[in-house]
Each structure stands twice: as C-alpha cells, then as structure tokens.
Protein backbone atom coordinates (compact mmCIF):
# COMPACT_ATOMS: atom_id res chain seq x y z
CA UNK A 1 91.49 3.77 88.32
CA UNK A 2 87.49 3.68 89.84
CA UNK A 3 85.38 3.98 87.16
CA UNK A 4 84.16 7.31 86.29
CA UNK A 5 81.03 8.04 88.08
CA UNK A 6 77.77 9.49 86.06
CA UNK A 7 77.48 13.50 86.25
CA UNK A 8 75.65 14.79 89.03
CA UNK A 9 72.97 16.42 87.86
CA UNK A 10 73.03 19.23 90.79
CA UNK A 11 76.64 19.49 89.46
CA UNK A 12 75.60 19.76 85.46
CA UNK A 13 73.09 22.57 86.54
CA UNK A 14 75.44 24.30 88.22
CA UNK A 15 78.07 24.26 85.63
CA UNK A 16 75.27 25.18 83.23
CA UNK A 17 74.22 28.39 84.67
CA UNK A 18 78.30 29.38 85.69
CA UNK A 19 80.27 28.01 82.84
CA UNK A 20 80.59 31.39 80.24
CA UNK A 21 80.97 33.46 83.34
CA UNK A 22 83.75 31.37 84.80
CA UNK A 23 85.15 31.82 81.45
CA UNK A 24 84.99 35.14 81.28
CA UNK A 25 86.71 35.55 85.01
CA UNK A 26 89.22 33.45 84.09
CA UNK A 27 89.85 35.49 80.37
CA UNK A 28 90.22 38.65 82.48
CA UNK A 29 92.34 38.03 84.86
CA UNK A 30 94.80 35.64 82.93
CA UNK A 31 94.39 36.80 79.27
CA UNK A 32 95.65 33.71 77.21
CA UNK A 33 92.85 31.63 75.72
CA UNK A 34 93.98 28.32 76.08
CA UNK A 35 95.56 28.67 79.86
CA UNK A 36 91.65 30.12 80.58
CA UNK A 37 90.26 27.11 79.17
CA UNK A 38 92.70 24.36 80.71
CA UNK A 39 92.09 26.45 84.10
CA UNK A 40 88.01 26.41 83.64
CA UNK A 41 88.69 22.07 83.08
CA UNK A 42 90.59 22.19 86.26
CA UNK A 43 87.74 23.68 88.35
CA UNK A 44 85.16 21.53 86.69
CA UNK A 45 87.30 18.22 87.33
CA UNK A 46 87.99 19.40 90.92
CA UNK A 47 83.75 19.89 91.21
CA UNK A 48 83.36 15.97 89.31
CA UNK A 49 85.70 14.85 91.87
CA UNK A 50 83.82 16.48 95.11
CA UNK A 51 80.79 13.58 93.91
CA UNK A 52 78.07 14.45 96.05
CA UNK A 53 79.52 16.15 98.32
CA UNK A 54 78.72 18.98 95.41
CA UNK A 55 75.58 18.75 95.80
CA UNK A 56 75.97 19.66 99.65
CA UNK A 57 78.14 22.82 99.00
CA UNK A 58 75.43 26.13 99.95
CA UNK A 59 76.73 28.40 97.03
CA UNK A 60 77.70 26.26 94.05
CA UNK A 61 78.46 29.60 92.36
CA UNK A 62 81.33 30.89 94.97
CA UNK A 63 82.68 27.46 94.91
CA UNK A 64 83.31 27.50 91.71
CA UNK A 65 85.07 30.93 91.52
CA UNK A 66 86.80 30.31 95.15
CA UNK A 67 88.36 27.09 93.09
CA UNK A 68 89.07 28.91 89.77
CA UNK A 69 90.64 31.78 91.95
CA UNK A 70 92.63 28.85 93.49
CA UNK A 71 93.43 27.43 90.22
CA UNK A 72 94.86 30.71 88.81
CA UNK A 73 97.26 31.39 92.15
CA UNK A 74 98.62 28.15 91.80
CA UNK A 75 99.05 28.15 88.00
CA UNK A 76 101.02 31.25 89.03
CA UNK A 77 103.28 29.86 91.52
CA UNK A 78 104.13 27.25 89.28
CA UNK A 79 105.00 29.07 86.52
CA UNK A 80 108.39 30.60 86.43
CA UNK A 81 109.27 33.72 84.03
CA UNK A 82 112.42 33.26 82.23
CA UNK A 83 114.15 35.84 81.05
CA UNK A 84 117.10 35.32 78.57
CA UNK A 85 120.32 36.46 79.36
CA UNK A 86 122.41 38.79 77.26
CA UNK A 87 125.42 36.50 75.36
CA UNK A 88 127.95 39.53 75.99
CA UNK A 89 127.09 39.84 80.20
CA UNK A 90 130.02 40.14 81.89
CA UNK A 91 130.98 37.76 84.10
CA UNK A 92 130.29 38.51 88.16
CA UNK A 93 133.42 38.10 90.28
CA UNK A 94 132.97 36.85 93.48
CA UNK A 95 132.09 39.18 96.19
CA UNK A 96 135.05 39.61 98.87
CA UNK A 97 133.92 38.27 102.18
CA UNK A 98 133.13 41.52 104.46
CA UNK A 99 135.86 42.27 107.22
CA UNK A 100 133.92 40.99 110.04
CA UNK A 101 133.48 37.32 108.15
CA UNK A 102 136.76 37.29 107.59
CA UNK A 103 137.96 37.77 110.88
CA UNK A 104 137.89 34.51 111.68
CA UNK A 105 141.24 34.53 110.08
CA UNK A 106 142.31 36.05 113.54
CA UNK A 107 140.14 33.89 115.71
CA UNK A 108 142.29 30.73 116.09
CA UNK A 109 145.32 33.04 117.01
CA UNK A 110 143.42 34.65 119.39
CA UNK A 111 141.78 31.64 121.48
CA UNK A 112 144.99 30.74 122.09
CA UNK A 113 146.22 34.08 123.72
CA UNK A 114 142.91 34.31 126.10
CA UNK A 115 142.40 31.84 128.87
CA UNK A 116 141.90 28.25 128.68
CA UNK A 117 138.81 28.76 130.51
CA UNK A 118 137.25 31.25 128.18
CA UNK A 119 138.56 29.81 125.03
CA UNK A 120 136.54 26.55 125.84
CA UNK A 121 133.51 28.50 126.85
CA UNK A 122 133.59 30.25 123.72
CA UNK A 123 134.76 27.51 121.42
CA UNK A 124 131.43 25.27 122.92
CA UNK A 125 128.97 28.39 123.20
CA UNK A 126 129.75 30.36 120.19
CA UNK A 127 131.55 28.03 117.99
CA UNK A 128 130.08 24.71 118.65
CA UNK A 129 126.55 25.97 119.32
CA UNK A 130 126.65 24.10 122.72
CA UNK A 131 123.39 25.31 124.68
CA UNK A 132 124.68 27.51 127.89
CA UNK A 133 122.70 25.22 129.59
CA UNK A 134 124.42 22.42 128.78
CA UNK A 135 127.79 23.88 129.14
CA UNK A 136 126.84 25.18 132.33
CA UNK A 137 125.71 20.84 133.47
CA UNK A 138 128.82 19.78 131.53
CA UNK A 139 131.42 22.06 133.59
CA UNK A 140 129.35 21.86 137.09
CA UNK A 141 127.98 25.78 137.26
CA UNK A 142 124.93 27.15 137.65
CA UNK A 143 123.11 28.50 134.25
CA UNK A 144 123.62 32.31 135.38
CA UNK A 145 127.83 31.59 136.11
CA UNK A 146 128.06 30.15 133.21
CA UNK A 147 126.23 32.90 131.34
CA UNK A 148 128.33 35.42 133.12
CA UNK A 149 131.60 33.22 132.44
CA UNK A 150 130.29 33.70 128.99
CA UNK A 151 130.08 36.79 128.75
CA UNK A 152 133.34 38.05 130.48
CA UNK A 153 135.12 35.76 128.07
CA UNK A 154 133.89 37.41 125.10
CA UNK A 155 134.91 40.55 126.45
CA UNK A 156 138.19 39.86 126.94
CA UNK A 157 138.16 37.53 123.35
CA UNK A 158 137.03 41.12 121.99
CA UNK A 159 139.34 43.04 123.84
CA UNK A 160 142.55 40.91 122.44
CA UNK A 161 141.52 40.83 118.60
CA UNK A 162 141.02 44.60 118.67
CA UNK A 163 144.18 45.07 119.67
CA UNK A 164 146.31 42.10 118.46
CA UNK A 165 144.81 42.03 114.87
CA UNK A 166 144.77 45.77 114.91
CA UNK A 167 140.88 45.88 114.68
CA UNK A 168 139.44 49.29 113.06
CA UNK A 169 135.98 50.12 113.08
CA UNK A 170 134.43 52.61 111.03
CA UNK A 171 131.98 55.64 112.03
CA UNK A 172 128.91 53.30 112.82
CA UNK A 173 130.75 50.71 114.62
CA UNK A 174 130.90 48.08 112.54
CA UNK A 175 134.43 46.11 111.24
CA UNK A 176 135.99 47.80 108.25
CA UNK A 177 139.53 46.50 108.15
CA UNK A 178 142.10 44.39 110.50
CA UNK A 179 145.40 42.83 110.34
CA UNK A 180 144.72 39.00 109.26
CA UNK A 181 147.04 36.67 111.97
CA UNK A 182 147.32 32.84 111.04
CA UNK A 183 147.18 30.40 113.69
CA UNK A 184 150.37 29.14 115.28
C-alpha cells in the first residue's frame, strides 16, 4: 500500500465548511446514525483519494453531495431486506406447465406425420435455432424460399396437431387443453 499522502488543504477546507451539513443530508434521508456516519467516511475517503485532482473540482460542495448521494444508492442496492418466513407456510406445489408448453408432448408425433421436408425445416428453424439464412445456404434456396418453405411448413405442422392431438383453444385463442400423443 502507497503511503498515505498529507491532507490537502483545499480538501480540509472544504470538508470544514460541508462536514455537519453532509451529516445532516445523510441523517435525513437514511435515518440510522451509524450507517450516516460510515456513509459521510465513504465520501470523505473517496475526496482523500481524488489527491489533487480535488483541488481542481469547480464546486467542492456538489461534489461532495453528488458522492454522498452516490454512496447512499449504492449502500441501497447492496443491502437486501430479509423478511422471515412464517414456520407454519405451506408448502408451494409446483405449478403445472400451461397447455401450450406442454404440447410438445405432441410435437415428436407430429413431425413425423408432416413431410420430411418441413419437419427438417422446422426441426433446424424452430427447434434448433438454425438462422433461415443459413438453412436457406445449407439446403441451396434463396433466403425468401426458404422463408416461405418455412412458413408453409408450420402451417401444415399447425394444421396436423390441431387435429391429431385434438387441439382446443379457448375464447381468446390461446391453447387450453389437447390430447397428449407420445412419439412412436
């Protein structure tokens, strides 16, 4: 560690004339004693360690609250409420998987009922994460036929699990109940 360098006296003025009312900021706004005072040593040390560059700062006095501000944000983030927990909480079940994740009980039925040619296109694309553009270099088609390849294959993928897991959807559209079908 570099030896401690003597106090600035630009920076012993300063703290002079701010110290009580950077103590009295910091007592407002946080409202425990001691975490006032162990913020208030925190902005001083941060002002010893700017050396002369202290000296340089325009407004000692809104440097000193910008960093105590600072100081009190972080202490904040840092600190994490606990609450204690009740000895008699029951405990939570796990929460069923909505239909529409659990379709995927159907899916590996289904690829196998559609097309060879859109089953790979949506195994790569949608299951893979394959780029369409590189699906599109990897099987010799342009970026749009392989977009619209894409997208006629999940049309018909759609159109077989609605009917061959008996697909219902309720009165907004979405997936609220099927018939699960296990892969072959």
């Amino acid at each position: 560690m570099p030896p401690a360098e003597p106090a600035l006296p630009c920076l012993l003025d300063a703290w002079k004339h701010h110290e009580s009312e950077l103590r009295g900021f910091l007592m407002r706004r946080v409202a425990d004693g001691h975490l006032a005072d162990d913020l208030l040593q925190e902005v001083f040390l941060k002002a010893i360690r700017q050396g002369l560059g202290f000296c340089e700062i325009d407004n000692p006095r809104a440097w000193l609250f910008q960093v105590a501000r600072n100081a009190m944000i972080d202490h904040a983030r840092l600190a994490k409420a606990e609450v204690p927990l009740p000895d008699d909480l029951p405990s939570a079940e796990v929460e069923a998987l909505a239909p529409i994740d659990r379709m995927t009980e159907c899916l590996g039925r289904v690829l196998t009922e559609i097309p060879a040619d859109d089953a790979e296109i949506v195994r790569k694309c949608d299951l893979e994460g394959m780029k369409q553009k590189d699906f599109a270099d990897a099987a010799g088609l342009t970026l749009p036929a392989a977009k619209s390849r894409l997208l006629r294959a999940r049309a018909r993928l759609r159109e077989v699990m609605t009917t061959n897991c008996q697909v219902t959807l309720d009165d907004s559209g979405n997936v609220c109940c099927f018939v699960p079908r296990s892969s072959p």
